[in-house]
PDB file of N, CA and C in Angstrom:
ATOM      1  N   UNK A   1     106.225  95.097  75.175  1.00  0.00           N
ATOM      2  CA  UNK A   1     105.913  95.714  76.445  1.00  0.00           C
ATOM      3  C   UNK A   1     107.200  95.872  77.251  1.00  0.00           C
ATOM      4  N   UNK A   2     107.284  97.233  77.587  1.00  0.00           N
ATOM      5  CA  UNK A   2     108.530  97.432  78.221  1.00  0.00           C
ATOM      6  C   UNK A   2     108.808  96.396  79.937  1.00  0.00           C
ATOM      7  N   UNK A   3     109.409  96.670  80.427  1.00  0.00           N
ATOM      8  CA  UNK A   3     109.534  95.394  81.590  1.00  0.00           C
ATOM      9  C   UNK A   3     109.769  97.210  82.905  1.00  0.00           C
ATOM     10  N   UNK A   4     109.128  96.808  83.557  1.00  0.00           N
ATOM     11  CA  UNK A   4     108.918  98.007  84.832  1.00  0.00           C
ATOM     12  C   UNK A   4     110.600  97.993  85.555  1.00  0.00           C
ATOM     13  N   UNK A   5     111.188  99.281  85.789  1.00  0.00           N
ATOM     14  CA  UNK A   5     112.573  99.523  86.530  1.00  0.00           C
ATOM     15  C   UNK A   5     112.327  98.991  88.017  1.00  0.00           C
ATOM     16  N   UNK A   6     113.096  98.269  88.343  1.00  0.00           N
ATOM     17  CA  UNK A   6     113.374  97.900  89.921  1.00  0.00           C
ATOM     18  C   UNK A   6     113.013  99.074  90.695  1.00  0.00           C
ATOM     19  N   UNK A   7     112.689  98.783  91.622  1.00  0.00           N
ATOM     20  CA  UNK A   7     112.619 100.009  93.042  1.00  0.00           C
ATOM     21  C   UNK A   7     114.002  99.657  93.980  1.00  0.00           C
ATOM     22  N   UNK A   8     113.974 100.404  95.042  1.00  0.00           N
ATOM     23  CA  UNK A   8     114.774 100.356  95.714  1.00  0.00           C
ATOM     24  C   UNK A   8     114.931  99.246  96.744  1.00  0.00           C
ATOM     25  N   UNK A   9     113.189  99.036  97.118  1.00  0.00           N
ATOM     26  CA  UNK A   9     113.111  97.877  98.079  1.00  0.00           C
ATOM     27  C   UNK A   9     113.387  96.103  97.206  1.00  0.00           C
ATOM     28  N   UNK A  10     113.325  96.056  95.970  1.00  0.00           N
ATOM     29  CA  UNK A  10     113.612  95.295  95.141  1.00  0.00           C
ATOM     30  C   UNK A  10     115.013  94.938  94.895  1.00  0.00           C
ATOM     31  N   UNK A  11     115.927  96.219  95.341  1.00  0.00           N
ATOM     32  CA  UNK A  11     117.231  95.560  95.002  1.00  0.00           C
ATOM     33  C   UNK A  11     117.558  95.783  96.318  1.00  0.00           C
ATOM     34  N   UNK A  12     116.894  96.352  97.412  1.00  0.00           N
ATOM     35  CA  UNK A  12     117.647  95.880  99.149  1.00  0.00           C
ATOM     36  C   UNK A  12     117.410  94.353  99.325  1.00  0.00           C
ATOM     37  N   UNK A  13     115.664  94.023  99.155  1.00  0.00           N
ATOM     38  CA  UNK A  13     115.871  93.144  99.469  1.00  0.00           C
ATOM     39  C   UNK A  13     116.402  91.529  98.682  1.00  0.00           C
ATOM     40  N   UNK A  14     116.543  91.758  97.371  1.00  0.00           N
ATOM     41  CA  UNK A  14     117.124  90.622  97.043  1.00  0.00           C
ATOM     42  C   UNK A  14     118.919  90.518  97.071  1.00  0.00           C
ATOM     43  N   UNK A  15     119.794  92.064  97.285  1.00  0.00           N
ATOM     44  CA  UNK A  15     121.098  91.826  97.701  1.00  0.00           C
ATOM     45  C   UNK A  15     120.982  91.140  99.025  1.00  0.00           C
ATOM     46  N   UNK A  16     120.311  91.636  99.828  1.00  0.00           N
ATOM     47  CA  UNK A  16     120.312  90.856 101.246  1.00  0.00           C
ATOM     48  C   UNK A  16     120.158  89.433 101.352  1.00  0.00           C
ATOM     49  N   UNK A  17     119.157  88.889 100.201  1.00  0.00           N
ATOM     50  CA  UNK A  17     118.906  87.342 100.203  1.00  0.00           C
ATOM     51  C   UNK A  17     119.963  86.940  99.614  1.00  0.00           C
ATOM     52  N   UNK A  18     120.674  86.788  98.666  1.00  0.00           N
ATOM     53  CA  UNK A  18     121.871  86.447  98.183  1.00  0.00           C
ATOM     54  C   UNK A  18     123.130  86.439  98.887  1.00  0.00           C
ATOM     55  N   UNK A  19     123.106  87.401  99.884  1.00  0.00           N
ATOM     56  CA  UNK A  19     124.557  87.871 100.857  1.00  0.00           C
ATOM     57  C   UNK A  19     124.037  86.470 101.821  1.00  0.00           C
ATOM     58  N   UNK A  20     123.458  86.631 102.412  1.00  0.00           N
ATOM     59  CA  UNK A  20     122.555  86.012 103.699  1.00  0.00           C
ATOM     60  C   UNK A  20     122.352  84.238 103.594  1.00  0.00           C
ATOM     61  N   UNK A  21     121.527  84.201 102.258  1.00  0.00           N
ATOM     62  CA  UNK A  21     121.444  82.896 101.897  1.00  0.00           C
ATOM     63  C   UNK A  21     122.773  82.242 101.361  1.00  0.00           C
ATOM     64  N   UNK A  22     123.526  83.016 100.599  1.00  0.00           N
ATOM     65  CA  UNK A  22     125.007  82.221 100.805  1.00  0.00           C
ATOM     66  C   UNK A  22     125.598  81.979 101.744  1.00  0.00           C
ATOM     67  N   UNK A  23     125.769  83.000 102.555  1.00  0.00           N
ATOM     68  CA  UNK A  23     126.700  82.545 104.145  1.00  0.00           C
ATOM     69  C   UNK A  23     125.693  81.364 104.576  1.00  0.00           C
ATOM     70  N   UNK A  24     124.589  81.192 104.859  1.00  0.00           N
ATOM     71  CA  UNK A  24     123.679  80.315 105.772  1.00  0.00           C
ATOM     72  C   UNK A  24     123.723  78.646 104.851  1.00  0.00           C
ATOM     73  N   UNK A  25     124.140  78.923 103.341  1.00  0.00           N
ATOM     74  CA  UNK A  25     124.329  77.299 102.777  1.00  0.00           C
ATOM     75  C   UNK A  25     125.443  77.343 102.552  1.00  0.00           C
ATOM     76  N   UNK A  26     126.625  78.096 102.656  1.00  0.00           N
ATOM     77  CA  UNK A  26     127.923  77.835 102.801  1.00  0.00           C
ATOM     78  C   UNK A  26     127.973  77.347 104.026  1.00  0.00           C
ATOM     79  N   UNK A  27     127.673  77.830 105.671  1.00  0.00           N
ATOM     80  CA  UNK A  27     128.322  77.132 106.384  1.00  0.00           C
ATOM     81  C   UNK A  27     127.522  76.171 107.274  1.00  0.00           C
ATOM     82  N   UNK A  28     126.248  75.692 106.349  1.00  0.00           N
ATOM     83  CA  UNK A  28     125.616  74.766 106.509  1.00  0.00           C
ATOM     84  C   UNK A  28     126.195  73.452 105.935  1.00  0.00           C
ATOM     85  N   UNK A  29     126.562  73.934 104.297  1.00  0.00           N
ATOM     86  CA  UNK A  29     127.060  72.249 104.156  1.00  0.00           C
ATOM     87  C   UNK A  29     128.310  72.228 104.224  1.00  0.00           C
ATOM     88  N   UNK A  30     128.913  73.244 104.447  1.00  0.00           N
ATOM     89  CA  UNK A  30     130.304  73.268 104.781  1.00  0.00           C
ATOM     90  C   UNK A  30     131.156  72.820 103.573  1.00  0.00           C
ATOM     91  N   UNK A  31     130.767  72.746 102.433  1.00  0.00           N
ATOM     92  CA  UNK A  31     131.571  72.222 101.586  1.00  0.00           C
ATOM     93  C   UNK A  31     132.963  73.915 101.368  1.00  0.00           C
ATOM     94  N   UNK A  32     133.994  73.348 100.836  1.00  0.00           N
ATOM     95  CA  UNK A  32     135.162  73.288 100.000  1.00  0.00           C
ATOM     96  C   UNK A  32     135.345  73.281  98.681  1.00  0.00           C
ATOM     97  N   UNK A  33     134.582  72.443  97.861  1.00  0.00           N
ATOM     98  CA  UNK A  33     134.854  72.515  96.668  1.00  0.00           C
ATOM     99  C   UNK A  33     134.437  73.135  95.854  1.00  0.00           C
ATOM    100  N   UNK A  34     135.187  73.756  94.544  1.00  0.00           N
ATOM    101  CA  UNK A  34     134.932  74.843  93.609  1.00  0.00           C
ATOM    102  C   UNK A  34     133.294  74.464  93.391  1.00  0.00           C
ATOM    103  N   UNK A  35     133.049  73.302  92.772  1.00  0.00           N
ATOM    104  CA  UNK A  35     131.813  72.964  91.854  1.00  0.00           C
ATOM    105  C   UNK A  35     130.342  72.961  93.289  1.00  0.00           C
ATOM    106  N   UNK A  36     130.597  72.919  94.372  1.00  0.00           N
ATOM    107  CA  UNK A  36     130.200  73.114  95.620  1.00  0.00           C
ATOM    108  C   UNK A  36     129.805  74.621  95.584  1.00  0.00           C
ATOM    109  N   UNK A  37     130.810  75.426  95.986  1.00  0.00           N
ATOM    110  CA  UNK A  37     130.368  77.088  96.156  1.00  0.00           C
ATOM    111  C   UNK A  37     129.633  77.602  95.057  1.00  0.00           C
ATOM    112  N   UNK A  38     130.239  77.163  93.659  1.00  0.00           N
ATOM    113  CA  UNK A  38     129.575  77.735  92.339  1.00  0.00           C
ATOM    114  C   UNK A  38     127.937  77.054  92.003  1.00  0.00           C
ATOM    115  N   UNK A  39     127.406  75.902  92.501  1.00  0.00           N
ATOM    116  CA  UNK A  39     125.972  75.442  93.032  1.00  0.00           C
ATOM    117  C   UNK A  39     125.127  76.297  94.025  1.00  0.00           C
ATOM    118  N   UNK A  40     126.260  76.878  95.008  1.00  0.00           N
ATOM    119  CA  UNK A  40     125.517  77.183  96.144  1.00  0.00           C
ATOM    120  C   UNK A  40     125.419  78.958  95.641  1.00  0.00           C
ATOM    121  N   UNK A  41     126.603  79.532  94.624  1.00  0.00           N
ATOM    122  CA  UNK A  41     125.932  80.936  94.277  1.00  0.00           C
ATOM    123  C   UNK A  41     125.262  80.823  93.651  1.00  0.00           C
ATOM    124  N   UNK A  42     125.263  79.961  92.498  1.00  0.00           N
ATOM    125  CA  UNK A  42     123.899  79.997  91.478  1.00  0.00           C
ATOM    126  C   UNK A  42     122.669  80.099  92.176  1.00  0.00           C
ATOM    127  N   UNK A  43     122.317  78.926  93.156  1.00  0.00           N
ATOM    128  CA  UNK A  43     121.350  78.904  93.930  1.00  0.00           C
ATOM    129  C   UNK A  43     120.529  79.910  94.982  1.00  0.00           C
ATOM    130  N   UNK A  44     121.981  80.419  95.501  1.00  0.00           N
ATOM    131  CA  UNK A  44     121.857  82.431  95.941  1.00  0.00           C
ATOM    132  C   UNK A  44     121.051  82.970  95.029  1.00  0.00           C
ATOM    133  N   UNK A  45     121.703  82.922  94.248  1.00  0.00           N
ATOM    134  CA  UNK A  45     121.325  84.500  93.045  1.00  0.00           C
ATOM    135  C   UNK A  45     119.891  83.975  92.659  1.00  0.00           C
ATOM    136  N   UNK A  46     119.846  82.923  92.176  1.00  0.00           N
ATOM    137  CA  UNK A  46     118.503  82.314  92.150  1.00  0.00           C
ATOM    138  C   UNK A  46     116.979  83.330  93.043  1.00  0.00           C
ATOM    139  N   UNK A  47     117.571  82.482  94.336  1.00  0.00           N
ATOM    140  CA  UNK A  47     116.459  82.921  95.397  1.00  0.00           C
ATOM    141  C   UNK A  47     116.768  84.622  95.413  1.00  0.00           C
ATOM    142  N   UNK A  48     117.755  85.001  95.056  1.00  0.00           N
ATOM    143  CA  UNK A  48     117.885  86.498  95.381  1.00  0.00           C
ATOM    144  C   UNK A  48     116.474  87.088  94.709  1.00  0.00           C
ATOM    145  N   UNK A  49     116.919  86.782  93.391  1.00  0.00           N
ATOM    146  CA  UNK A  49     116.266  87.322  92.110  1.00  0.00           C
ATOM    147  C   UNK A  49     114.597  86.714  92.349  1.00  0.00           C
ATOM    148  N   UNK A  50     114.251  85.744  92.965  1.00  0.00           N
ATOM    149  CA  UNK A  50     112.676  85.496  93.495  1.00  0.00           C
ATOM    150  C   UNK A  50     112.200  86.229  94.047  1.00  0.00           C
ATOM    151  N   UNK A  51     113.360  86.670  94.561  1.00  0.00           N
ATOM    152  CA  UNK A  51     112.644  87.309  96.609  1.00  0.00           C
ATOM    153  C   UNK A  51     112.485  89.102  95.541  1.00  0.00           C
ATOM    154  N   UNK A  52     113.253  89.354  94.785  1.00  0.00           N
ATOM    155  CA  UNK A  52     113.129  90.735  94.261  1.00  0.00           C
ATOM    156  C   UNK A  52     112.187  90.648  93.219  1.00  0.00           C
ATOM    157  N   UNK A  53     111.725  89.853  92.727  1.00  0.00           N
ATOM    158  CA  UNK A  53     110.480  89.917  91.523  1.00  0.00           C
ATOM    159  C   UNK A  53     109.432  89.612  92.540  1.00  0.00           C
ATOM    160  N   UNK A  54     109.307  89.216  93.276  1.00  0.00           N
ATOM    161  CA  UNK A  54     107.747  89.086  94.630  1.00  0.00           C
ATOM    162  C   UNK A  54     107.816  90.109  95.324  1.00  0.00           C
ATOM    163  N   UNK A  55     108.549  91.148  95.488  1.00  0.00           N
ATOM    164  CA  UNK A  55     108.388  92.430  96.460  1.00  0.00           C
ATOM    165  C   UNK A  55     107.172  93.328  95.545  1.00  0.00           C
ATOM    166  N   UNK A  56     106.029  93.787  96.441  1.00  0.00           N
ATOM    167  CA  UNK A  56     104.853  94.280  95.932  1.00  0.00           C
ATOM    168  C   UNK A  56     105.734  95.688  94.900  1.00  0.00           C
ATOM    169  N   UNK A  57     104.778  95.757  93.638  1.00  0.00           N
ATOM    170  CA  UNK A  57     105.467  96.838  93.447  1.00  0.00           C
ATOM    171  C   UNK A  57     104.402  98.442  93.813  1.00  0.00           C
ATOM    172  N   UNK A  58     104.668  99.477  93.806  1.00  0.00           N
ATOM    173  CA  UNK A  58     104.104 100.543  94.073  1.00  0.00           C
ATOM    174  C   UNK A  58     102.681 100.840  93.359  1.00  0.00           C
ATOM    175  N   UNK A  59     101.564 100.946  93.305  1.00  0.00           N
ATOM    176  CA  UNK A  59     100.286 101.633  92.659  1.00  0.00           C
ATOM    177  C   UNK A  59     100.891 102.419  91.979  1.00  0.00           C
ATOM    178  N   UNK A  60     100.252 102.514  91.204  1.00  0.00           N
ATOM    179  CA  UNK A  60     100.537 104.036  90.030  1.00  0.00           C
ATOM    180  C   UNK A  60      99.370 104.639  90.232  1.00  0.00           C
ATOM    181  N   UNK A  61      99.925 106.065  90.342  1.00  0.00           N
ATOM    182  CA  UNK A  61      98.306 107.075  90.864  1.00  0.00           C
ATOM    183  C   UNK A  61      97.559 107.097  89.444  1.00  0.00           C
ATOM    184  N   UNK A  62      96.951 107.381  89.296  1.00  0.00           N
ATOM    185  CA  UNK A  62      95.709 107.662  87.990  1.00  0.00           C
ATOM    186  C   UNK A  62      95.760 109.667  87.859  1.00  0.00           C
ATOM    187  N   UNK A  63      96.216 109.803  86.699  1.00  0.00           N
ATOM    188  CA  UNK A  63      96.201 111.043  86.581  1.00  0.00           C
ATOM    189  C   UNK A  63      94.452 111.510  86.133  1.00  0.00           C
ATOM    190  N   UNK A  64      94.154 112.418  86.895  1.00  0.00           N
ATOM    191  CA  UNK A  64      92.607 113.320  86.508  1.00  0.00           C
ATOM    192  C   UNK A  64      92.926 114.158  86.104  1.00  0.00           C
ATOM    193  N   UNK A  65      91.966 114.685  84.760  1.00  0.00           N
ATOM    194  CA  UNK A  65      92.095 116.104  84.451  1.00  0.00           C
ATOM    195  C   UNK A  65      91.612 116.702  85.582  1.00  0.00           C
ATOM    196  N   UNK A  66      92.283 118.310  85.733  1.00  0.00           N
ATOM    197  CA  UNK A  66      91.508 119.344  86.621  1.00  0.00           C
ATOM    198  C   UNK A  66      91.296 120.608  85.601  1.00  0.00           C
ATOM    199  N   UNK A  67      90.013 120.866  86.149  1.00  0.00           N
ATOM    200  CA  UNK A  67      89.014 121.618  85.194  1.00  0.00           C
ATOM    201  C   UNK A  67      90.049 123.265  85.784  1.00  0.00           C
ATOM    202  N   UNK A  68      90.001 124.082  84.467  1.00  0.00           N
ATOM    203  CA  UNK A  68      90.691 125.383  84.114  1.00  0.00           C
ATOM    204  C   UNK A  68      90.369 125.934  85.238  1.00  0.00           C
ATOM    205  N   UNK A  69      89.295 126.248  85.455  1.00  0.00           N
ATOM    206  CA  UNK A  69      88.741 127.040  86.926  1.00  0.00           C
ATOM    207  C   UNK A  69      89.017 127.032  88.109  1.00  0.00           C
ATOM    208  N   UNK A  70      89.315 125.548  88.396  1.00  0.00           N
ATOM    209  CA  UNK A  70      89.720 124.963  89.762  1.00  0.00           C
ATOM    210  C   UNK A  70      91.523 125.429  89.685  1.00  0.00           C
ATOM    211  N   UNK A  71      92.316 125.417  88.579  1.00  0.00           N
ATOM    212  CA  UNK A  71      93.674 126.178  88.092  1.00  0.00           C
ATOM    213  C   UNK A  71      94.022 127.537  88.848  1.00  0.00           C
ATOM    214  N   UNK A  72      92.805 128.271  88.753  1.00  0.00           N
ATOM    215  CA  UNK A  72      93.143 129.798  89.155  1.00  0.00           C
ATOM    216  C   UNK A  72      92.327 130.239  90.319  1.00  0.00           C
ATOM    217  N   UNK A  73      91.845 129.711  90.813  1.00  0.00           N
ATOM    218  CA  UNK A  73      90.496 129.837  91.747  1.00  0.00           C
ATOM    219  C   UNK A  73      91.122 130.084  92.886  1.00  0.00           C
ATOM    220  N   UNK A  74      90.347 131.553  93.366  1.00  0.00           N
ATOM    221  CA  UNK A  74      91.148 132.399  94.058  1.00  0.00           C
ATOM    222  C   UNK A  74      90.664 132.087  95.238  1.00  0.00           C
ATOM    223  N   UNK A  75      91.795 132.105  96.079  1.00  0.00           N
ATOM    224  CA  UNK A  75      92.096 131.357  97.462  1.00  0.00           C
ATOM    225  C   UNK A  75      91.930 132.647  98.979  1.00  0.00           C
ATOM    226  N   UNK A  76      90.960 131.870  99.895  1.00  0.00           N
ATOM    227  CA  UNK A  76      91.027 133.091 101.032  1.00  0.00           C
ATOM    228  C   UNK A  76      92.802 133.812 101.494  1.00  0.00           C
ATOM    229  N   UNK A  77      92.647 135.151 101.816  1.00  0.00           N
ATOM    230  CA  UNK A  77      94.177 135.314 102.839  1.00  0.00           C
ATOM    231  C   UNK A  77      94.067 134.139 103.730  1.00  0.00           C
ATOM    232  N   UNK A  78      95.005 133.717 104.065  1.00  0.00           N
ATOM    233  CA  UNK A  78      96.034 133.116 105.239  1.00  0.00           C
ATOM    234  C   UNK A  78      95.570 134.354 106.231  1.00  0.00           C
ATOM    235  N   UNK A  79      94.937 133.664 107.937  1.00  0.00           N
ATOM    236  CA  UNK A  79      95.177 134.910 109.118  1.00  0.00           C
ATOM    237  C   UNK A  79      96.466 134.670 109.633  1.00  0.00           C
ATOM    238  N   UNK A  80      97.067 135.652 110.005  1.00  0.00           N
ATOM    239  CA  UNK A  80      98.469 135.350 110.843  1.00  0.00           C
ATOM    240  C   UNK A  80      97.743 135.919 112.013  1.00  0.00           C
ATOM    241  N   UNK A  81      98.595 135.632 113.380  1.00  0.00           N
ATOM    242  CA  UNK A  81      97.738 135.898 114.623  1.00  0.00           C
ATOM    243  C   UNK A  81      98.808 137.500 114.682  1.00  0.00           C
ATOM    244  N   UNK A  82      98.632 138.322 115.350  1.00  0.00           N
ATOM    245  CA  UNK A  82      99.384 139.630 115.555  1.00  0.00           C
ATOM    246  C   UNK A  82     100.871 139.178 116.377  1.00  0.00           C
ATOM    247  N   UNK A  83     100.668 137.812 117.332  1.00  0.00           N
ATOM    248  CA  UNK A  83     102.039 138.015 118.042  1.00  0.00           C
ATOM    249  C   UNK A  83     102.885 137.198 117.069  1.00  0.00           C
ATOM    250  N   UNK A  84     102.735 136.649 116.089  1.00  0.00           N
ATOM    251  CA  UNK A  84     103.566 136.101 115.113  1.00  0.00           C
ATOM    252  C   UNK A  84     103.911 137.294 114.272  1.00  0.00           C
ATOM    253  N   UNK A  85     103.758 137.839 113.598  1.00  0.00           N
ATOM    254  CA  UNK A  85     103.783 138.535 112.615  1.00  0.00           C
ATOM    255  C   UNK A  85     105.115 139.721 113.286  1.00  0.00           C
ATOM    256  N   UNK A  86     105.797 140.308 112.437  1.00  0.00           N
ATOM    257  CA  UNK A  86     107.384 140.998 112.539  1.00  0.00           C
ATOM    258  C   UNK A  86     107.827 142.064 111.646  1.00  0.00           C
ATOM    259  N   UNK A  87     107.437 142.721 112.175  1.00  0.00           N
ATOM    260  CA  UNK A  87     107.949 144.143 110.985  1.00  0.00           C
ATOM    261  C   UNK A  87     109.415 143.913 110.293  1.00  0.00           C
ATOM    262  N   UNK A  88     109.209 144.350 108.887  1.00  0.00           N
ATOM    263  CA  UNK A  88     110.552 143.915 108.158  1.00  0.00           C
ATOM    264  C   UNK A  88     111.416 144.581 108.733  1.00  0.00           C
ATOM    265  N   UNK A  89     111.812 145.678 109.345  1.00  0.00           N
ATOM    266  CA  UNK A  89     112.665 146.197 109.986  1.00  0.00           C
ATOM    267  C   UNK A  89     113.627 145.870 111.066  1.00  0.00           C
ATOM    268  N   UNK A  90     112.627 144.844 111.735  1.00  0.00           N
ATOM    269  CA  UNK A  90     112.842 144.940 113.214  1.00  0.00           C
ATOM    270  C   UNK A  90     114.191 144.075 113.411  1.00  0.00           C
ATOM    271  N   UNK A  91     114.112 143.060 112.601  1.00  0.00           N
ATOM    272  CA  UNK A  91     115.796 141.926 112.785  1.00  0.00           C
ATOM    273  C   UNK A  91     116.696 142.732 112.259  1.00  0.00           C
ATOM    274  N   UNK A  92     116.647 143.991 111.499  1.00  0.00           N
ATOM    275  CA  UNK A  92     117.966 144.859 111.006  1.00  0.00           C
ATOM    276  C   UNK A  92     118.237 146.055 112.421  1.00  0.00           C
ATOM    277  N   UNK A  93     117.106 146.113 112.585  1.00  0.00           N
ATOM    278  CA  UNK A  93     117.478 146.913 114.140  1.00  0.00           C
ATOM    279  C   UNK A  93     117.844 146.501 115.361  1.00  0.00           C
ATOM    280  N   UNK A  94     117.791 145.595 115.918  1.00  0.00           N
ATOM    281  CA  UNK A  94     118.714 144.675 116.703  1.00  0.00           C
ATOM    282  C   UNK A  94     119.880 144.042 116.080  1.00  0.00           C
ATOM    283  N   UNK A  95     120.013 143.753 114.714  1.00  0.00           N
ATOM    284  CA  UNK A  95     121.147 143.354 114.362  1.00  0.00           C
ATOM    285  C   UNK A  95     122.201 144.712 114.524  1.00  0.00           C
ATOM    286  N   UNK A  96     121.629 145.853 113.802  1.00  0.00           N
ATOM    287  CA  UNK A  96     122.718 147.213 113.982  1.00  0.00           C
ATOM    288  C   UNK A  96     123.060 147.417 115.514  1.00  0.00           C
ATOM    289  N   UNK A  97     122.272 146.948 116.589  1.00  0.00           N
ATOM    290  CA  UNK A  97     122.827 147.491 117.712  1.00  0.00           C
ATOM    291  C   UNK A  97     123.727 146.573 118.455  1.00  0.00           C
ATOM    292  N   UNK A  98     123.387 145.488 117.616  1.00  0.00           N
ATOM    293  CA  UNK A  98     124.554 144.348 118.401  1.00  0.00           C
ATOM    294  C   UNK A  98     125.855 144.651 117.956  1.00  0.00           C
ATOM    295  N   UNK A  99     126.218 145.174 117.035  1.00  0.00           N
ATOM    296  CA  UNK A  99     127.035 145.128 116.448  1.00  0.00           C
ATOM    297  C   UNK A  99     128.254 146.337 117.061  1.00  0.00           C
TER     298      UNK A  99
END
């Protein structure tokens, strides 16, 4: 079984937990030492990667057949009201006189 592609909100929000949650246990325990920071990214990336596998993922729509008929099934005109509507002419005839 293939494994589903990340979304977008999946990788905003687990870069954000990783950026965020490191600064907040870096200068919480305040440590210095190599074996210190390299605990505290593991532990980042950790929660990153939680917080991005628990973001809901999207529904998948359900494809329906649509029946041949409903395909070609001829549709009323569109009314346009008269003061909308613009003779093809008319923007080339004010354009020639501006000119």
């Amino acid at each position: 079984m293939a494994m589903p592609r990340p979304t977008a909100a999946q990788f905003a929000y687990g870069t954000c937990t990783v950026i965020f949650s490191t600064l907040a246990m870096l200068l919480l325990s305040r440590t210095s030492s190599g074996p210190g920071v390299a605990l505290i990214a593991v532990a980042a990336l950790a929660l990153g990667l939680l917080v991005a596998m628990t973001v809901p993922q999207p529904k998948a729509r359900a494809v329906t057949a649509v029946p041949a008929h409903r395909l070609t099934a001829h549709r009323e005109p569109v009314q346009v009201p008269a003061a909308a509507r613009v003779s093809a002419g008319a923007g080339e005839a004010t354009r020639g006189r501006a000119a």
